[in-house]
C-alpha atoms as a PDB file:
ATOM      1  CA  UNK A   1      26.185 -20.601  -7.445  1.00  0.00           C
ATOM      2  CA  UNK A   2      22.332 -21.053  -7.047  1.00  0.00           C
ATOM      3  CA  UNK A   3      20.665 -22.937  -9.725  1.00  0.00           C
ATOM      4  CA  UNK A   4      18.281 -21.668 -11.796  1.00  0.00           C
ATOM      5  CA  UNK A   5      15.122 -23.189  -9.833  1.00  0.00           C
ATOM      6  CA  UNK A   6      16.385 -22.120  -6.375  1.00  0.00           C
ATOM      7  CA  UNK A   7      16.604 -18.319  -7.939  1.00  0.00           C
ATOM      8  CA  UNK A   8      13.347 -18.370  -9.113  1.00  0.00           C
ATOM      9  CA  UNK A   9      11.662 -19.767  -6.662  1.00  0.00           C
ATOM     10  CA  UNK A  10      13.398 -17.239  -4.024  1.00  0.00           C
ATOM     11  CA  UNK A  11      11.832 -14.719  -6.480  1.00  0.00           C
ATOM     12  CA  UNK A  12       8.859 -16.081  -6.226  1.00  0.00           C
ATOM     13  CA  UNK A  13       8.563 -16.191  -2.886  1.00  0.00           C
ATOM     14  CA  UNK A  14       9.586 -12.533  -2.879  1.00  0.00           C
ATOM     15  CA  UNK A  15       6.937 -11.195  -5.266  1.00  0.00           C
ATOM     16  CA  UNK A  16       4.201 -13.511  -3.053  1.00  0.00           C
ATOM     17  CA  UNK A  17       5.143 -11.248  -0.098  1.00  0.00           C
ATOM     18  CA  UNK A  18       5.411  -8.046  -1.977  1.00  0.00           C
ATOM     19  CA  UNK A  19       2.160  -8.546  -3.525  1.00  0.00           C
ATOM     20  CA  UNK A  20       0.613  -9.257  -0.030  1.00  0.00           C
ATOM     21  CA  UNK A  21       1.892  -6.335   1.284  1.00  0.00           C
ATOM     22  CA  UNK A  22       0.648  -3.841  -1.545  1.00  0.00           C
ATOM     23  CA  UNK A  23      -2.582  -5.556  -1.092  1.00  0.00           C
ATOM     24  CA  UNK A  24      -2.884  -4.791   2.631  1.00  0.00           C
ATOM     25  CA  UNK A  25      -2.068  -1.234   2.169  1.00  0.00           C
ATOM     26  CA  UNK A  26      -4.541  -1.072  -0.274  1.00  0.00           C
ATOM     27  CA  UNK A  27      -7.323  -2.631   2.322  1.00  0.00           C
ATOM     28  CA  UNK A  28      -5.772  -0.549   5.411  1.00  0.00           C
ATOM     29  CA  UNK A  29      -6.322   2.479   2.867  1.00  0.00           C
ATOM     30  CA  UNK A  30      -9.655   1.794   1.606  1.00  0.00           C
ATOM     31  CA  UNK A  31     -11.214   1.117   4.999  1.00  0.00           C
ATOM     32  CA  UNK A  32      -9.594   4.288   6.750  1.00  0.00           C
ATOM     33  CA  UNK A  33     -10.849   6.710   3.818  1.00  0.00           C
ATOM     34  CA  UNK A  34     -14.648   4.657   4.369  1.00  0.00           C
ATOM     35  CA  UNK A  35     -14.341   5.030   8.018  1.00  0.00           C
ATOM     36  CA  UNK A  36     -13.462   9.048   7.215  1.00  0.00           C
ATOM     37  CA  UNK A  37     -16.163   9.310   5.087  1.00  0.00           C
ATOM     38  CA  UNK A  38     -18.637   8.033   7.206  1.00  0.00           C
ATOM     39  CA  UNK A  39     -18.022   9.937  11.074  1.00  0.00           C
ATOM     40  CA  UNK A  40     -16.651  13.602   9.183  1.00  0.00           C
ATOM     41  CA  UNK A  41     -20.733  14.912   8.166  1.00  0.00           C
ATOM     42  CA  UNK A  42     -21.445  13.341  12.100  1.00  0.00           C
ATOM     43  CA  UNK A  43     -18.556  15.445  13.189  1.00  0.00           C
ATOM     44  CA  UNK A  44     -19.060  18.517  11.295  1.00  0.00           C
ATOM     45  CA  UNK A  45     -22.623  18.988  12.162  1.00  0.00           C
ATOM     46  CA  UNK A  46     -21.859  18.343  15.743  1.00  0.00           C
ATOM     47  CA  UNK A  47     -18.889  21.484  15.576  1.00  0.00           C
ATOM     48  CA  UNK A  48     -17.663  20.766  19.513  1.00  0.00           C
ATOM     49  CA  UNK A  49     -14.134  21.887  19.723  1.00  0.00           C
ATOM     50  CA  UNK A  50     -13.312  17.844  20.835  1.00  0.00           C
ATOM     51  CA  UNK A  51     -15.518  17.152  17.281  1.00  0.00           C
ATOM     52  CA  UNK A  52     -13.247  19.336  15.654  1.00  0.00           C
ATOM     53  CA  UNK A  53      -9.668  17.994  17.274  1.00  0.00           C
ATOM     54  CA  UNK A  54     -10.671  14.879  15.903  1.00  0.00           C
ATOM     55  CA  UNK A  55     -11.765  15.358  12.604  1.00  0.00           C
ATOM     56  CA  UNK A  56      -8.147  17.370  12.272  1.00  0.00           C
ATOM     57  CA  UNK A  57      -6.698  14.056  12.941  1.00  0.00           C
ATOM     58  CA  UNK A  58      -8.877  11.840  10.722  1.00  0.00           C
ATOM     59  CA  UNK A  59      -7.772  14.552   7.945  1.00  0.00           C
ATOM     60  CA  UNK A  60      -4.197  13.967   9.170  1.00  0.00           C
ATOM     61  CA  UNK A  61      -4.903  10.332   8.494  1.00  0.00           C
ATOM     62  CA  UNK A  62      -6.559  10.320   5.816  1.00  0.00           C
ATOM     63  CA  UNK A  63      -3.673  12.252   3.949  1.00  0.00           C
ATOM     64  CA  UNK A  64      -0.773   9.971   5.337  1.00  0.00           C
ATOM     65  CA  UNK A  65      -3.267   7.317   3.911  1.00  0.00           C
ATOM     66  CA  UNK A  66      -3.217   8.636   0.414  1.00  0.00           C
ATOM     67  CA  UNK A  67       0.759   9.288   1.053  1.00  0.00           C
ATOM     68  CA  UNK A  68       1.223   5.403   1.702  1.00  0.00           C
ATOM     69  CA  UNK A  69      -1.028   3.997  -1.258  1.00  0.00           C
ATOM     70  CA  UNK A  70       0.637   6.646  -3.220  1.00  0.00           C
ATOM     71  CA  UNK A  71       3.998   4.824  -2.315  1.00  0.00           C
ATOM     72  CA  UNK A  72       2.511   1.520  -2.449  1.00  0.00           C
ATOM     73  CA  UNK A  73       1.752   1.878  -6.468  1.00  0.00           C
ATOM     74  CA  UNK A  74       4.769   3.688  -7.236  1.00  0.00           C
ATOM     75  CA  UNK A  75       6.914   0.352  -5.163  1.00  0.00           C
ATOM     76  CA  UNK A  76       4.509  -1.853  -7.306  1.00  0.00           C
ATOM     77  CA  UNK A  77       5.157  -0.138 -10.720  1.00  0.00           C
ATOM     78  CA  UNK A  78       8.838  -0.440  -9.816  1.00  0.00           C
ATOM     79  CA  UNK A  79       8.356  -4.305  -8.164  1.00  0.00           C
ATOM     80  CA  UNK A  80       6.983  -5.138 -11.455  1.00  0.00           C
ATOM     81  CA  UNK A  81       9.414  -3.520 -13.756  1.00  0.00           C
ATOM     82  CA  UNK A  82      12.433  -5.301 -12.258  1.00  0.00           C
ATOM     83  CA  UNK A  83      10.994  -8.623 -11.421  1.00  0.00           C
ATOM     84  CA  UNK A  84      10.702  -8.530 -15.650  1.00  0.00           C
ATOM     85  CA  UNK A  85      14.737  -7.437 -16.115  1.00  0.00           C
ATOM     86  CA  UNK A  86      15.164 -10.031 -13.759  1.00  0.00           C
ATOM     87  CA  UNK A  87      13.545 -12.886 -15.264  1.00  0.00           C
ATOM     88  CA  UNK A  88      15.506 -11.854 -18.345  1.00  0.00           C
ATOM     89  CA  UNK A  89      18.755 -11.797 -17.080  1.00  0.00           C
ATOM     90  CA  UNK A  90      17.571 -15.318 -15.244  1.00  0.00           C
ATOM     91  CA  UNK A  91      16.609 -17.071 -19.083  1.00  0.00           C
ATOM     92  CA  UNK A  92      19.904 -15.448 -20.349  1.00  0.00           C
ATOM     93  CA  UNK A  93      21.419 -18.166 -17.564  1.00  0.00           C
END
């Protein structure tokens, strides 16, 4: 059986990762929504069909954005819930 260190630090190591990938989301997210912010007025006003085709897709992306940091908090909320039951069932060792 693992000793108590070894466990934690493998849980450690874990959350490091987890937490690095909820914080890229969050950066992929907020750039894409700044990037959609700033080219749909340029599109709109323009109103070519091509404009249009593409600001469908930027609203496409835009919602699978908000889809993935939606799912990002709710794995977070849950990361952080059992990481604590965890390190209580670890102290009960």
């Amino acid at each position: 059986m693992a000793s108590k260190r070894s466990v934690l630090e493998d849980l450690f190591l874990f959350r490091r990762k987890a937490d690095v990938m909820y914080d890229d989301a969050y950066k992929v997210s907020s750039l894409a929504l700044k990037i959609a912010a700033g080219i749909t007025p340029i599109l709109t006003e323009r109103g070519a069909e091509k404009d249009m085709e593409l600001l469908a897709k930027i609203y496409r992306l835009v919602d699978l954005v908000n889809d993935t940091t939606a799912h990002s908090n709710e794995y977070a909320d849950s990361l952080i819930n059992e990481y604590k039951r965890v390190m209580k069932g670890i102290n009960k060792l």
